[in-house]
Protein backbone atom coordinates (compact mmCIF):
# COMPACT_ATOMS: atom_id res chain seq x y z
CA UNK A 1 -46.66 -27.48 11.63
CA UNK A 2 -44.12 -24.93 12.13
CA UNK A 3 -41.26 -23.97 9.44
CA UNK A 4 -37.94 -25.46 10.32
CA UNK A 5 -34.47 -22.40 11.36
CA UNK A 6 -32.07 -22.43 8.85
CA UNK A 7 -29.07 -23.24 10.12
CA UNK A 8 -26.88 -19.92 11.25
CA UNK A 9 -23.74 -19.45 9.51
CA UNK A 10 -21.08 -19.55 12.41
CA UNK A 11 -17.71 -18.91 10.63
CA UNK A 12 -15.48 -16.18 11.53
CA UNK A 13 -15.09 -13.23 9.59
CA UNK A 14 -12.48 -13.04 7.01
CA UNK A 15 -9.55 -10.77 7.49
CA UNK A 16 -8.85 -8.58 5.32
CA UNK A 17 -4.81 -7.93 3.69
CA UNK A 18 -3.69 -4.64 3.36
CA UNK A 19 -2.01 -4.38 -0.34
CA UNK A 20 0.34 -1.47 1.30
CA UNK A 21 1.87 -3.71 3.74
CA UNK A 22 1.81 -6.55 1.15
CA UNK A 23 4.05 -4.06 -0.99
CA UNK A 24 6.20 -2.87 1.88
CA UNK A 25 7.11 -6.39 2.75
CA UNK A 26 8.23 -6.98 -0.82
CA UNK A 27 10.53 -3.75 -0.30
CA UNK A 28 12.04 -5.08 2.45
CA UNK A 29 12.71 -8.57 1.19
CA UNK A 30 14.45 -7.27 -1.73
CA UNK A 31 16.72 -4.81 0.02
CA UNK A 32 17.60 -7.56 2.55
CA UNK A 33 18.28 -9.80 -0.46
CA UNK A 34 20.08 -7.50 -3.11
CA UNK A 35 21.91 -5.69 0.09
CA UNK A 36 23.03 -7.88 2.94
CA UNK A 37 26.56 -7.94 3.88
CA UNK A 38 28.48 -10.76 2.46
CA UNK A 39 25.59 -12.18 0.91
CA UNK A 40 23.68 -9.68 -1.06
CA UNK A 41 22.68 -10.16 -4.80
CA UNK A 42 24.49 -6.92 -5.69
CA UNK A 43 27.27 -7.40 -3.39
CA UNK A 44 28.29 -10.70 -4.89
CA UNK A 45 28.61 -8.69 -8.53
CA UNK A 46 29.55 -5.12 -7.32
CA UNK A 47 31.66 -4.10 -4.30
CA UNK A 48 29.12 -1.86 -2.03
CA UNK A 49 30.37 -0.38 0.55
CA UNK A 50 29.65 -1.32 4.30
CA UNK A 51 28.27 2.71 4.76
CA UNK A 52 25.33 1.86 2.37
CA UNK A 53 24.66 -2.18 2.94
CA UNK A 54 24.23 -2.40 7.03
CA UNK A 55 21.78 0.30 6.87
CA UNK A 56 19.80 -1.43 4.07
CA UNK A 57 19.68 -4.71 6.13
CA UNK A 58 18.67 -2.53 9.23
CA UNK A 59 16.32 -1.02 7.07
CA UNK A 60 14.38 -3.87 5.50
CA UNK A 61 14.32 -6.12 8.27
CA UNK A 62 12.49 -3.09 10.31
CA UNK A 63 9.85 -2.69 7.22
CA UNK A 64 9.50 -6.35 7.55
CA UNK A 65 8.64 -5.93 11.10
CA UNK A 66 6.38 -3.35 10.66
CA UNK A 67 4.69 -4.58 7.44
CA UNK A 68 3.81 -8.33 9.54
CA UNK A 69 2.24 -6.24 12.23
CA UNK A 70 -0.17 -4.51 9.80
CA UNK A 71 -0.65 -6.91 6.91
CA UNK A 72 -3.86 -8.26 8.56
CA UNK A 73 -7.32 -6.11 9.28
CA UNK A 74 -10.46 -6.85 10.43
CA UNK A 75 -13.14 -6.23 8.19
C-alpha cells in the first residue's frame, strides 16, 4: 500500500515591512500634524510663520507618499 502526499502548503508568501519606511511615515505624520496651516499642534500654541508651515505640509505629505510606496517587500 502506498504512503499517502502530505498536503502542500499553498499560502502566499508573507511580505515583509520595511522599519525605514515605517519610521519615515511617522515623520511625516507628525510634521503634517504639529505643522499644517491653521490646524497644526504648534500653530494653535505658537504663531509659525506661513514661510516655514506650507513647506512642512508639502514636505510630509510627499514622505507619506513615498514611505506607502515602499513600506511593503517581498521576501
Amino acid at each position: 500500500m502506498g504512503k499517502a502526499n502530505k498536503p502542500q502548503n499553498n499560502s502566499k508568501p508573507r511580505l515583509k515591512v520595511s522599519v525605514f519606511h515605517l519610521l519615515m511615515i511617522l515623520v511625516g505624520a507628525d510634521l503634517i500634524l504639529l505643522l499644517a496651516p491653521g490646524v497644526g499642534i504648534l500653530n494653535s500654541i505658537f504663531y509659525i510663520p506661513d514661510l516655514y508651515s506650507w513647506p512642512a505640509l508639502i514636505g510630509g505629505s510627499a514622505l507619506l507618499v513615498w514611505s506607502f510606496r515602499g513600506l511593503y517587500k517581498k521576501p
